[in-house]
N, C-alpha and C. Protein backbone atom coordinates (compact mmCIF):
# COMPACT_ATOMS: atom_id res chain seq x y z
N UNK A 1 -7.96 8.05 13.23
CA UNK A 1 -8.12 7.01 12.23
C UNK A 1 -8.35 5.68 12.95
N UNK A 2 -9.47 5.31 12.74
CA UNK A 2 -9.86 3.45 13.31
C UNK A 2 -8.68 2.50 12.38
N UNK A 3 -8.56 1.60 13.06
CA UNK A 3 -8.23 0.05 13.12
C UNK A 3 -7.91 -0.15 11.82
N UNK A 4 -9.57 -0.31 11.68
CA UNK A 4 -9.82 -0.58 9.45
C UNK A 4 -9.30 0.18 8.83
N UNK A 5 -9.70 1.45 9.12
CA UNK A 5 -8.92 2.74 7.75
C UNK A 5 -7.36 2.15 8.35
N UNK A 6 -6.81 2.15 9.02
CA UNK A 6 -5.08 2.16 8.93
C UNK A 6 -4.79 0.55 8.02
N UNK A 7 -5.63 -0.50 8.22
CA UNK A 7 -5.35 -1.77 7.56
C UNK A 7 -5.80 -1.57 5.99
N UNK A 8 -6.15 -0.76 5.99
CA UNK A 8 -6.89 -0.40 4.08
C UNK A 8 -6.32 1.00 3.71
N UNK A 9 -5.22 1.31 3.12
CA UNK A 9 -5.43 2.96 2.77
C UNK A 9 -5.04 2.79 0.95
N UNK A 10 -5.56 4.19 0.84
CA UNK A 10 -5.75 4.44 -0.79
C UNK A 10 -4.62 5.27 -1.18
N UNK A 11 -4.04 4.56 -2.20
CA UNK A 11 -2.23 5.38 -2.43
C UNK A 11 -1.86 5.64 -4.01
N UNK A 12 -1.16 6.68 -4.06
CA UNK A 12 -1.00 6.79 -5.50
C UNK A 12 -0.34 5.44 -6.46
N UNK A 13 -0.61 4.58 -7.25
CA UNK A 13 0.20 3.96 -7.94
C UNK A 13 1.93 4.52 -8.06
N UNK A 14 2.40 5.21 -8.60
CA UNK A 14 3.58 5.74 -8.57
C UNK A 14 3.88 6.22 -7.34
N UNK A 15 3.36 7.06 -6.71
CA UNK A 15 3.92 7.03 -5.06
C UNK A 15 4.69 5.82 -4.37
N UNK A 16 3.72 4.87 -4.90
CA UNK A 16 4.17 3.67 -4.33
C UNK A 16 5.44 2.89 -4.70
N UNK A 17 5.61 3.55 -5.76
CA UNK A 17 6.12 2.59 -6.39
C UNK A 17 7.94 3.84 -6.39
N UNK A 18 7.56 5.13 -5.51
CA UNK A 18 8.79 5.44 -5.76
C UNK A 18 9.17 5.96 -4.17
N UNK A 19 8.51 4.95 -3.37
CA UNK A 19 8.72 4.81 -2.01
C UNK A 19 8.09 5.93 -0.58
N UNK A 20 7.39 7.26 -1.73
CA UNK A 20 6.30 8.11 -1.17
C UNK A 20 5.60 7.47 0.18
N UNK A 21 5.17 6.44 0.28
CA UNK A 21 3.79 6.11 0.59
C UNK A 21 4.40 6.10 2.04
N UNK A 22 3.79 6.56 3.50
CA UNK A 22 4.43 5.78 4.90
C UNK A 22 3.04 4.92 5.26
N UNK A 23 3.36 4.47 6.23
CA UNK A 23 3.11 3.44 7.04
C UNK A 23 2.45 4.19 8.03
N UNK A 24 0.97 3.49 8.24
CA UNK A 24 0.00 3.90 8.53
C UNK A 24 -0.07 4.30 9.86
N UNK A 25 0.96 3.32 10.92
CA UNK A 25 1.49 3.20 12.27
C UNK A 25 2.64 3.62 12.52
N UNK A 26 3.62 3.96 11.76
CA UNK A 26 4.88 4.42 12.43
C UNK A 26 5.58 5.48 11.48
N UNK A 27 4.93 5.89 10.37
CA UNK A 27 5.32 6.65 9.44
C UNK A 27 6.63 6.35 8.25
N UNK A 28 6.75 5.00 8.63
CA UNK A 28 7.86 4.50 7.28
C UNK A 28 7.92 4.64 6.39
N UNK A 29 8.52 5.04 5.45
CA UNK A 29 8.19 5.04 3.97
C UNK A 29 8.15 3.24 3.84
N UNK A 30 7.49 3.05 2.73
CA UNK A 30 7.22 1.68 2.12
C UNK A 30 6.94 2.00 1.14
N UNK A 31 7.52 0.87 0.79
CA UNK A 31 6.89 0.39 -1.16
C UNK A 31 7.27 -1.02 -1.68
N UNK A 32 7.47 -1.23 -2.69
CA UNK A 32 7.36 -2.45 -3.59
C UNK A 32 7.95 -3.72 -2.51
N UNK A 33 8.83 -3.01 -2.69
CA UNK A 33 10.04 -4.12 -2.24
C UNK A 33 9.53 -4.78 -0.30
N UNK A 34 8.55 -4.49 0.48
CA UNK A 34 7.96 -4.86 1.77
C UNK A 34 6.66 -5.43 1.08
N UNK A 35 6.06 -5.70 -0.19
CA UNK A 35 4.80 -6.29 -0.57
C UNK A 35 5.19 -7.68 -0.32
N UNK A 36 4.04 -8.51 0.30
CA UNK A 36 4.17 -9.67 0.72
C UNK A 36 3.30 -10.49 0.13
N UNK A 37 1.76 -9.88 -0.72
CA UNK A 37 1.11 -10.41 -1.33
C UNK A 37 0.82 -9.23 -2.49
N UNK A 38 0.40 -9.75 -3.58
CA UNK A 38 -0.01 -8.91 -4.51
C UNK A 38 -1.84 -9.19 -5.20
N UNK A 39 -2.95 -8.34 -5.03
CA UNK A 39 -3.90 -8.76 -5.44
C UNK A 39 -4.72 -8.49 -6.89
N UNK A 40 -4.58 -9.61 -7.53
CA UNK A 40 -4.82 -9.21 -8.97
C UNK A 40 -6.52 -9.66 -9.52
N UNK A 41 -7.04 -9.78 -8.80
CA UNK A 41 -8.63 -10.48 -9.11
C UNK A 41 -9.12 -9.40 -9.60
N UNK A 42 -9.12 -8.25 -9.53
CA UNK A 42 -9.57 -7.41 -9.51
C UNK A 42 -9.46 -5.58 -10.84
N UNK A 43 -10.19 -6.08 -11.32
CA UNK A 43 -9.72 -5.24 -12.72
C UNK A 43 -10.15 -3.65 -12.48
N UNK A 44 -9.61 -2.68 -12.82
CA UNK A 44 -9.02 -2.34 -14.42
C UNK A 44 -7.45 -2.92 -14.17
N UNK A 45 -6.40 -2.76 -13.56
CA UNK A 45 -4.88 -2.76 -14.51
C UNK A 45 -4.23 -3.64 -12.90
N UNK A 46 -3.77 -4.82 -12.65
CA UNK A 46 -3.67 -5.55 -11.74
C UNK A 46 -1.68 -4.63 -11.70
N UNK A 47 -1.64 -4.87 -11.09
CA UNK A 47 -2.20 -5.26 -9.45
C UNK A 47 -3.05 -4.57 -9.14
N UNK A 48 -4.45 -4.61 -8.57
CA UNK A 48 -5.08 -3.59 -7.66
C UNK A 48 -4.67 -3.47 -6.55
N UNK A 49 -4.03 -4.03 -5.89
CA UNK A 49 -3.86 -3.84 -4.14
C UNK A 49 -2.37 -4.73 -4.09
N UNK A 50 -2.17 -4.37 -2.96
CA UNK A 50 -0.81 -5.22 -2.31
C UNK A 50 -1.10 -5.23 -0.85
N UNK A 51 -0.84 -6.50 -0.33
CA UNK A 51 -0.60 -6.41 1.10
C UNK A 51 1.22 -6.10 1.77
N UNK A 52 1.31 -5.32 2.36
CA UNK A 52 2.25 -4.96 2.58
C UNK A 52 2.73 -4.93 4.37
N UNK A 53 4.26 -5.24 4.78
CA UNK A 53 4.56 -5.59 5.91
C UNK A 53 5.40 -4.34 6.34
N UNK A 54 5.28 -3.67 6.97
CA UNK A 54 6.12 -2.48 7.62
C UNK A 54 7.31 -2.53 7.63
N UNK A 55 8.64 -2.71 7.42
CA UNK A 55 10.13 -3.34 7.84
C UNK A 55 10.39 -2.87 8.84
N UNK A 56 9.74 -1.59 10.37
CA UNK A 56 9.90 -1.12 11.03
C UNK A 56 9.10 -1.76 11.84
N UNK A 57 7.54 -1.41 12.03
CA UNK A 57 6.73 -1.59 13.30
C UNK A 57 6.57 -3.10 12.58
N UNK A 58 6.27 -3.61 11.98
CA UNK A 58 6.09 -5.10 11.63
C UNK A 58 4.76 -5.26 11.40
N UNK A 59 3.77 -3.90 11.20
CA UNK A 59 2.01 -4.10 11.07
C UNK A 59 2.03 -4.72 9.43
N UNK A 60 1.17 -5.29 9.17
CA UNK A 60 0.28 -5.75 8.31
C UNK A 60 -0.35 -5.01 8.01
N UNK A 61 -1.21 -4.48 6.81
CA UNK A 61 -2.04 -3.60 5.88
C UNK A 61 -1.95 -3.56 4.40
N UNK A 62 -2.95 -3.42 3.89
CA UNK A 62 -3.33 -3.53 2.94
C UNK A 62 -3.34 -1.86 2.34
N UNK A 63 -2.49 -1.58 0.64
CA UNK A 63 -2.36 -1.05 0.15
C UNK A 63 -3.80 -1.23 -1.53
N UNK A 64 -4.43 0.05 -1.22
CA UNK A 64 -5.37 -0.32 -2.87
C UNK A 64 -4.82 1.10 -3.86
N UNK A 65 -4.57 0.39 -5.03
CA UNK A 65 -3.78 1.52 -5.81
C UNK A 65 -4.72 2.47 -6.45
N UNK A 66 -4.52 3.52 -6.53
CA UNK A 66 -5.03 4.36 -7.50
C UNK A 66 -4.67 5.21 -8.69
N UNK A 67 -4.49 5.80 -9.56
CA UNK A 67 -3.71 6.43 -10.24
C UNK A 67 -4.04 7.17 -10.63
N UNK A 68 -2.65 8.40 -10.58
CA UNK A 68 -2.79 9.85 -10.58
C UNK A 68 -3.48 10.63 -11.99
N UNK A 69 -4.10 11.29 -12.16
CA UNK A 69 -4.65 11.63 -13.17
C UNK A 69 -3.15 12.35 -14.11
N UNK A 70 -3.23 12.00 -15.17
CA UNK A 70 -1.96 12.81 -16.14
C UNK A 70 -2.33 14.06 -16.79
């Protein structure tokens, strides 16, 4: 995985949000609570993205949400 794909990855909305998701560099779980920015410009259902801070390795990356089909 390059540079870019680890600073951009595509994650379930609820994954995220129930701490599923790791960290692209050190395998952490992350979620809500390490978002440092939230990006809402961007429609259908905001937040679309979060930038998020590792609480372990300390990387920077960007989270874009997606959601799971029901």
């Amino acid at each position: 995985m390059s540079v870019d794909q680890r600073r951009r990855i595509e994650v379930d909305r609820r994954a995220f949000l129930e701490y599923e998701v790791k960290c692209p560099y050190c395998n952490t779980a992350v979620g809500p609570r390490f978002v440092t920015r939230e990006h809402l410009d961007v429609p259908p259902n905001p937040p679309y993205a979060a930038t998020v801070r590792c609480p372990k390795c300390k990387e920077i990356f960007e989270v874009k949400f997606t959601d799971s089909p029901r």
